[in-house]
N, C-alpha and C. Protein backbone atom coordinates (compact mmCIF):
# COMPACT_ATOMS: atom_id res chain seq x y z
N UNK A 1 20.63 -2.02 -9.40
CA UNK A 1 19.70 -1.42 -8.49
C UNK A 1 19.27 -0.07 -9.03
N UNK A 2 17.75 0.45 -9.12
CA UNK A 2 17.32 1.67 -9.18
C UNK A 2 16.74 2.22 -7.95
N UNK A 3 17.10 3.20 -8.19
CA UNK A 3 15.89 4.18 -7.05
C UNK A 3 15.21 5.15 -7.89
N UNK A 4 13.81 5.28 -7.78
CA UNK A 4 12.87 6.48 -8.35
C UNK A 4 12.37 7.31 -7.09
N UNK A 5 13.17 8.54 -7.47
CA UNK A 5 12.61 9.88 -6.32
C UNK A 5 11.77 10.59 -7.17
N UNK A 6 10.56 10.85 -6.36
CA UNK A 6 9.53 11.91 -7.17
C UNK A 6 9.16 13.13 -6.08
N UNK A 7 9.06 14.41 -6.48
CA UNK A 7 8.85 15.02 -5.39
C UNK A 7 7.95 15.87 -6.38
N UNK A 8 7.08 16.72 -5.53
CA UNK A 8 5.80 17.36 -6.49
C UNK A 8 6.09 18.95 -6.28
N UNK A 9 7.11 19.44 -5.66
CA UNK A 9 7.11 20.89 -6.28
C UNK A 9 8.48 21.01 -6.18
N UNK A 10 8.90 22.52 -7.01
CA UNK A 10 10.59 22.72 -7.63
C UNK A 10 11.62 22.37 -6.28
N UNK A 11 12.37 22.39 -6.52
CA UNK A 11 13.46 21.75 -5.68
C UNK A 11 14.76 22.74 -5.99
N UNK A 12 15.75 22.86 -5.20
CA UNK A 12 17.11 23.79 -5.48
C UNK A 12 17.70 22.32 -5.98
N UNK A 13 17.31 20.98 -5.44
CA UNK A 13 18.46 19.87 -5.76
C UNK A 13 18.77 19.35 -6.74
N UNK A 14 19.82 19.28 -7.52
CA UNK A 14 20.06 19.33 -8.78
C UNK A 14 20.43 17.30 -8.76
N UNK A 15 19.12 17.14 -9.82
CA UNK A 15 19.20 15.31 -10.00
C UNK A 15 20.16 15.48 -11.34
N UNK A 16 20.14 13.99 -11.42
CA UNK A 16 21.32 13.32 -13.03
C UNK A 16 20.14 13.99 -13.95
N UNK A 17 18.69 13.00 -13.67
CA UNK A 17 17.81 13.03 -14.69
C UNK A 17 16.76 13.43 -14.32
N UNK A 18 15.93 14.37 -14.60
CA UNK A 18 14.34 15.08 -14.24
C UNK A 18 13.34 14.75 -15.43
N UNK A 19 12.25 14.07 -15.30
CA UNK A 19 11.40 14.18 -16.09
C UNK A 19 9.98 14.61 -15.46
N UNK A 20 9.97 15.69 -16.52
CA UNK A 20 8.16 16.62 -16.10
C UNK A 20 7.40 16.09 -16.46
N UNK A 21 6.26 16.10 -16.15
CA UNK A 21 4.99 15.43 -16.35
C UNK A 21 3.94 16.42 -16.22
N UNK A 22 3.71 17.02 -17.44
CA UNK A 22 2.81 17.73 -17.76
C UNK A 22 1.27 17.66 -18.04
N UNK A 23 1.02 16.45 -17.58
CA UNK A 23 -0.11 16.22 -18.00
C UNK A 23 -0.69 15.92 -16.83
N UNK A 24 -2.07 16.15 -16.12
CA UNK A 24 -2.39 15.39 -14.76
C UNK A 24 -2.84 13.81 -15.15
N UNK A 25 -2.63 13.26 -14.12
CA UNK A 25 -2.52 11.63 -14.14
C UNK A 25 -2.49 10.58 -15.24
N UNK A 26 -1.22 11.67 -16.40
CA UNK A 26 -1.25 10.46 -17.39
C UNK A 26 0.70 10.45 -17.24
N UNK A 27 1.12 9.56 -17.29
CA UNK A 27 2.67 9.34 -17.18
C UNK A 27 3.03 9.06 -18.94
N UNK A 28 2.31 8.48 -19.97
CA UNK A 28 2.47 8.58 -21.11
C UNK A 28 1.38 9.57 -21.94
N UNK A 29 1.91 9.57 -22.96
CA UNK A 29 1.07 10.25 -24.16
C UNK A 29 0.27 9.23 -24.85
N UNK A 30 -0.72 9.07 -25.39
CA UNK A 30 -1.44 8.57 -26.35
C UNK A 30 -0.31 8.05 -27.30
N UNK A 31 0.18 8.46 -27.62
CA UNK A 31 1.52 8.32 -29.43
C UNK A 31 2.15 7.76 -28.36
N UNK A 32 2.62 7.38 -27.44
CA UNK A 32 3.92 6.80 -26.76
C UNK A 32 3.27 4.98 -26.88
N UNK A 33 2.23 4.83 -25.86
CA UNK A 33 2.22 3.61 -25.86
C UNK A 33 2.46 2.06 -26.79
N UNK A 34 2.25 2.43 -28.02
CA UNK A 34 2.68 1.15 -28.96
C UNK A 34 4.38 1.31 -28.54
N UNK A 35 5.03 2.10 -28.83
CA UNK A 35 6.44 2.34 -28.76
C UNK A 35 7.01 2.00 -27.76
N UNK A 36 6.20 1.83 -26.39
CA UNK A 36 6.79 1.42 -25.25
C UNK A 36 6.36 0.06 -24.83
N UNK A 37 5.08 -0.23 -25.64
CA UNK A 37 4.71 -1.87 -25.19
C UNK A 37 5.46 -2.23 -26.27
N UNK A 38 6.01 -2.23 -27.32
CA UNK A 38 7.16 -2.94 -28.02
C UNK A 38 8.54 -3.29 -27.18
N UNK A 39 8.79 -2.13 -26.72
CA UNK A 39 9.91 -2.34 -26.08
C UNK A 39 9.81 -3.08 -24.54
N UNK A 40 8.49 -3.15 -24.04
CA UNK A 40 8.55 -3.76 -22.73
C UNK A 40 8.23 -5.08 -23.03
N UNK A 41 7.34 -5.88 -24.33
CA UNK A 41 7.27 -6.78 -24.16
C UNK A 41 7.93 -8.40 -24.23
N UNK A 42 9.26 -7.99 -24.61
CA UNK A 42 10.09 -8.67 -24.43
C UNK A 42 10.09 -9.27 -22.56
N UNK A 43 10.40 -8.17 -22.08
CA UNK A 43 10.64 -8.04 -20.63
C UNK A 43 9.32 -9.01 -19.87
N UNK A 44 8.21 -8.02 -20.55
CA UNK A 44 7.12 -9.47 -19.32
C UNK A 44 6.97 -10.38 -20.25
N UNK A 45 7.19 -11.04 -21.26
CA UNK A 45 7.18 -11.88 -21.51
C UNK A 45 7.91 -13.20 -21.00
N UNK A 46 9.29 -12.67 -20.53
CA UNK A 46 9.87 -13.62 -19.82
C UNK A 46 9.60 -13.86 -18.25
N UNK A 47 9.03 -12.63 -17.37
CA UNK A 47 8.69 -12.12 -16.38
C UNK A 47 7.14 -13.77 -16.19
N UNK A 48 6.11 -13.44 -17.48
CA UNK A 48 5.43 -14.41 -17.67
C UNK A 48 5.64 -15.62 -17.90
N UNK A 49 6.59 -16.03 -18.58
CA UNK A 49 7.02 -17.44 -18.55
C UNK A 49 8.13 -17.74 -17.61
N UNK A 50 8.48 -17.07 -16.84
CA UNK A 50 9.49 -17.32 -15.56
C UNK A 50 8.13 -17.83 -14.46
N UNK A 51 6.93 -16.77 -14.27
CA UNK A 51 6.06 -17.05 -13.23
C UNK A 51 5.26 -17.94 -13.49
N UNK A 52 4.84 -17.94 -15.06
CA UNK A 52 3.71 -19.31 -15.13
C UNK A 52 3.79 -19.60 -16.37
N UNK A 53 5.26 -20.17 -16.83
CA UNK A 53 5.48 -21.10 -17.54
C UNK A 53 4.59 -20.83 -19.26
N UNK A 54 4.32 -19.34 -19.62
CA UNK A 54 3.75 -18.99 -20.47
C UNK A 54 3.88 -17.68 -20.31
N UNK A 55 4.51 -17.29 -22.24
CA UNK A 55 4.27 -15.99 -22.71
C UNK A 55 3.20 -14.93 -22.31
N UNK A 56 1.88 -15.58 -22.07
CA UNK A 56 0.77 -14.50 -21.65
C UNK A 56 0.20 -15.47 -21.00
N UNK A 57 -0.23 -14.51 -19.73
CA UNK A 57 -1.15 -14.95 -19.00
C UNK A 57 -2.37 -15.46 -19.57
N UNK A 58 -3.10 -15.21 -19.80
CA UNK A 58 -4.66 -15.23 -21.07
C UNK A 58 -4.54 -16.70 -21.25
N UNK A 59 -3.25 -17.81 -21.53
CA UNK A 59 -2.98 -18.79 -22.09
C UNK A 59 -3.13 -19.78 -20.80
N UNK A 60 -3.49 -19.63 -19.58
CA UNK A 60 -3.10 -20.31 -18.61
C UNK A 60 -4.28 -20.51 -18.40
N UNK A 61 -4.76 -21.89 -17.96
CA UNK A 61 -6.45 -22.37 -17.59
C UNK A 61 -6.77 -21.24 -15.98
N UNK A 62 -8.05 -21.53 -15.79
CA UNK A 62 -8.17 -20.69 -14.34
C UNK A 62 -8.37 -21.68 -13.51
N UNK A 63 -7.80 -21.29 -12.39
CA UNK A 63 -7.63 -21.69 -10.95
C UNK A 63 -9.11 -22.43 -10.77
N UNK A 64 -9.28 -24.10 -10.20
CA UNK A 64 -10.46 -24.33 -9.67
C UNK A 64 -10.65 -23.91 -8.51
C-alpha cells in the first residue's frame, strides 16, 4: 500500500521523503522522460496485457 501526501506550502511536519517541484506544472524534466518510460514500461505493459490481452493498446481493433 502507498499513500501520496502533497501539500503546497512549507510545513513544520517532518515526512520520510519530500520531493520539490520546481518547476510550475511539469512533475518531470525534459532529460527524465526516456529514463522513466524505460523503467515504467515493463509495468503497463503487463497492466496492458492483463486488461486487453496485448502489450499496447494501438494493437487492439476498435470497438464497433
Amino acid at each position: 500500500m502507498q499513500v501520496i501526501l502533497a501539500v503546497e506550502a512549507p510545513t513544520t511536519f517532518r515526512f520520510d521523503k519530500v520531493i520539490e517541484l520546481d518547476e510550475a506544472y511539469h512533475l518531470l524534466k525534459a532529460d527524465q522522460y526516456s529514463q522513466i518510460y524505460e523503467f515504467m514500461r515493463p509495468f503497463t505493459d503487463a497492466m496492458y496485457n492483463s486488461l486487453l490481452g496485448s502489450d499496447d493498446p494501438s494493437d487492439e481493433e476498435p470497438a464497433s
